[in-house]
C-alpha atoms as a PDB file:
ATOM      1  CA  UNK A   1       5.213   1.978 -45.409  1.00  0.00           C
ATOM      2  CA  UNK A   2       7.666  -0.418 -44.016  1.00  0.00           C
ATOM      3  CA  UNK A   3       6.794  -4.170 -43.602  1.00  0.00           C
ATOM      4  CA  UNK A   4       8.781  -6.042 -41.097  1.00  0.00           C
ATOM      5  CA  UNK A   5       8.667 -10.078 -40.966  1.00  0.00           C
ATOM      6  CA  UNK A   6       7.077 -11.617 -38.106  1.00  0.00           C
ATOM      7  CA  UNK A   7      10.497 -13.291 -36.154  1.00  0.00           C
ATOM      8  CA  UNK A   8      11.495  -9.422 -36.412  1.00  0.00           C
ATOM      9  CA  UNK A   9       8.769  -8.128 -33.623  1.00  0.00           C
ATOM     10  CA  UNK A  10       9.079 -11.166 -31.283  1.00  0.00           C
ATOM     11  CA  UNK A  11      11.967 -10.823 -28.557  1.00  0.00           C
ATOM     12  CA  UNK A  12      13.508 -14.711 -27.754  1.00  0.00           C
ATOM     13  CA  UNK A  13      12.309 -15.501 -24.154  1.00  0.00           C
ATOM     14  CA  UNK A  14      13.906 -18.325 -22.273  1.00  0.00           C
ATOM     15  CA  UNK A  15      11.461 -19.965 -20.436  1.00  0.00           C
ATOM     16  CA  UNK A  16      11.333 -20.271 -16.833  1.00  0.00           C
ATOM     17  CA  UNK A  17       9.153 -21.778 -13.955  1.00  0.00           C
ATOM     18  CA  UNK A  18       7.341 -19.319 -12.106  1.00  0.00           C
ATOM     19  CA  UNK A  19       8.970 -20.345  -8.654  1.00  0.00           C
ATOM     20  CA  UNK A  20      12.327 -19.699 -10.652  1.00  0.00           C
ATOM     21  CA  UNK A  21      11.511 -16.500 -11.431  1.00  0.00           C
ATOM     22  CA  UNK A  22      10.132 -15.375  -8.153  1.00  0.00           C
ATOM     23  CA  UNK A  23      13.777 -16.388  -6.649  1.00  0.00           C
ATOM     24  CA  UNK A  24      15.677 -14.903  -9.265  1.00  0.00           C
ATOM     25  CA  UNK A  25      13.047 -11.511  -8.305  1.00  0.00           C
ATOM     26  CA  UNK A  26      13.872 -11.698  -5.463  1.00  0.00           C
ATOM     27  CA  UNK A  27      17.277 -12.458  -5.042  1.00  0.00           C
ATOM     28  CA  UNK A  28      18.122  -9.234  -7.611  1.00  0.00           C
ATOM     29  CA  UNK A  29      16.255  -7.157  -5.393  1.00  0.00           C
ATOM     30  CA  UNK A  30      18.132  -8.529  -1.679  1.00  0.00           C
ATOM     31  CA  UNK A  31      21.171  -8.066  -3.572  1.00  0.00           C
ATOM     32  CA  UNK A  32      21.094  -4.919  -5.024  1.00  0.00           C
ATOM     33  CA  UNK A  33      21.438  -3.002  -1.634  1.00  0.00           C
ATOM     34  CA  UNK A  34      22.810  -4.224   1.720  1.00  0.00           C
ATOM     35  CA  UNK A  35      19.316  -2.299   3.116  1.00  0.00           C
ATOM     36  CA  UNK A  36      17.156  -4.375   1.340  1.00  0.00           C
ATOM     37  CA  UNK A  37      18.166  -8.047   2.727  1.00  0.00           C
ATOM     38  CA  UNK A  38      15.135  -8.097   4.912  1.00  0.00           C
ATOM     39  CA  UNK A  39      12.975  -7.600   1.271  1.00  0.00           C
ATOM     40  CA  UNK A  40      10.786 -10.896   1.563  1.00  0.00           C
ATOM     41  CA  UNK A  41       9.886 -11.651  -2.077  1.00  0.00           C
ATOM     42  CA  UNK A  42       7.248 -11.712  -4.908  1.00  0.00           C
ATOM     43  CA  UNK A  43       4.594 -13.340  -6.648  1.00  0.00           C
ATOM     44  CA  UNK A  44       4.168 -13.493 -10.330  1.00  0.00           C
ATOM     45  CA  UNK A  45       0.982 -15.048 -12.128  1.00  0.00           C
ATOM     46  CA  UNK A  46       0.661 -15.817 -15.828  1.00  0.00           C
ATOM     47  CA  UNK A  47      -1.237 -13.723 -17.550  1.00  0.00           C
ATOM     48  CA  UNK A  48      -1.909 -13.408 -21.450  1.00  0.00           C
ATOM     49  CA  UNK A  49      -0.052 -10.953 -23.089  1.00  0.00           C
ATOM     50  CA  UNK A  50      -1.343  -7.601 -23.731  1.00  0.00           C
ATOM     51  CA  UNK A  51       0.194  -7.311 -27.368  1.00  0.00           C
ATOM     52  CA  UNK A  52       1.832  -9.581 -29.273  1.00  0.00           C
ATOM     53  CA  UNK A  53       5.313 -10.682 -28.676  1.00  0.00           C
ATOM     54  CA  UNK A  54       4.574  -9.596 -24.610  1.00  0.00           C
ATOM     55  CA  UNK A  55       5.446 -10.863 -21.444  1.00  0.00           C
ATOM     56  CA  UNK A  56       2.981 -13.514 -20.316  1.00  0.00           C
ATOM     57  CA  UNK A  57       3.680 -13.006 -16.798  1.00  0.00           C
ATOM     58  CA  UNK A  58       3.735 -10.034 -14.708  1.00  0.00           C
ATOM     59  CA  UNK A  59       3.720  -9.424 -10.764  1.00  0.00           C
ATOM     60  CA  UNK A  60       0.977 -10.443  -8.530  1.00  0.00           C
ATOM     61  CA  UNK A  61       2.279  -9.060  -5.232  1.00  0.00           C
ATOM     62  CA  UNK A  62       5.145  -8.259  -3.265  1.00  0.00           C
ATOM     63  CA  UNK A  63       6.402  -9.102   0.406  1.00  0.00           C
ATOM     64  CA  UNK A  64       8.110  -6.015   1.301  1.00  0.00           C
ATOM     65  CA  UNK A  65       9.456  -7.752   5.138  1.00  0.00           C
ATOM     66  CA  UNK A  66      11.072  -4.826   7.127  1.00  0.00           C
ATOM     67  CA  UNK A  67      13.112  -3.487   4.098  1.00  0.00           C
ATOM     68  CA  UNK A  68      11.688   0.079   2.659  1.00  0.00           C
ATOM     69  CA  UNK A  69       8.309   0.015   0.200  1.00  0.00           C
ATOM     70  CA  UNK A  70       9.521   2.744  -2.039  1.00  0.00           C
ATOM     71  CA  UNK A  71      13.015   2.221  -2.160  1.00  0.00           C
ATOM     72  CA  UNK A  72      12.432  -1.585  -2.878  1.00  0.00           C
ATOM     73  CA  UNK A  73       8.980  -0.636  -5.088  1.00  0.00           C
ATOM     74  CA  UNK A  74      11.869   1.509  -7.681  1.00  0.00           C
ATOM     75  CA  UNK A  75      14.154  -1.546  -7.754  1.00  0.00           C
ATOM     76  CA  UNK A  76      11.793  -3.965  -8.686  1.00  0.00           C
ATOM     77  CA  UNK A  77       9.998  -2.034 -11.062  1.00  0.00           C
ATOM     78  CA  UNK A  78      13.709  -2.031 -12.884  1.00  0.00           C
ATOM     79  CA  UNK A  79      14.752  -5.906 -12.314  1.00  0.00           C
ATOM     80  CA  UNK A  80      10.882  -6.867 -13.741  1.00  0.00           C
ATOM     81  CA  UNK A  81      11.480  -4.862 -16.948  1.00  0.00           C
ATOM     82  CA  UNK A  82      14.059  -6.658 -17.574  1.00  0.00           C
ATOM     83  CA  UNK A  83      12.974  -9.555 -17.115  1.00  0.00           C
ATOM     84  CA  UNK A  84       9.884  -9.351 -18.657  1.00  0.00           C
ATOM     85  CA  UNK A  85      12.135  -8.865 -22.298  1.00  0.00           C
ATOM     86  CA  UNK A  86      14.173 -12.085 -21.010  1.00  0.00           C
ATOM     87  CA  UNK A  87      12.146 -14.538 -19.526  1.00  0.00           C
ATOM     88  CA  UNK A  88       8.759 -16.459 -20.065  1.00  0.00           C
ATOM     89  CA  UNK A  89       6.708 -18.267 -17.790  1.00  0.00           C
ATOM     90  CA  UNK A  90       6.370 -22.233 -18.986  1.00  0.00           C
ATOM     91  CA  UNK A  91       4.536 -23.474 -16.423  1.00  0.00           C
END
């Protein structure tokens, strides 16, 4: 059995307003593609995380504008995962 300490499971987060984050969302995902500029933005709530050392945040809803659902739905999926290891919601 291996025992690891406790600052060993916990990822460092920066923390980050929630209206940050939605920009920096959606500003990954308008930028990733020339396609996708018409991509309107998300919505993240704060949530408690599921385990410890989570994400306390996750996405509420999306705002897909003109630009396409699936196309845009695999892109975000990526740019929230990794976020969700970088940032933290503080407000």
């Amino acid at each position: 059995m291996i025992f690891r300490k406790k600052s060993d499971d916990q990822i460092p987060r920066r923390p980050v307003t929630r209206e940050a984050l939605q920009q920096s969302l959606t500003e990954a995902v308008r930028t990733s593609h020339p396609e996708f500029e018409a991509f309107g933005g998300v919505f993240v709530e704060r949530i408690a995380p599921a385990a410890p050392g989570g994400a306390n945040w996750a996405v509420k809803g999306v705002k897909y504008g003109k630009a396409d659902r699936h196309r845009c739905g695999v892109v975000l999926s990526y740019c929230v995962d990794e976020a969700q290891l970088e940032f933290e919601v503080s407000d």
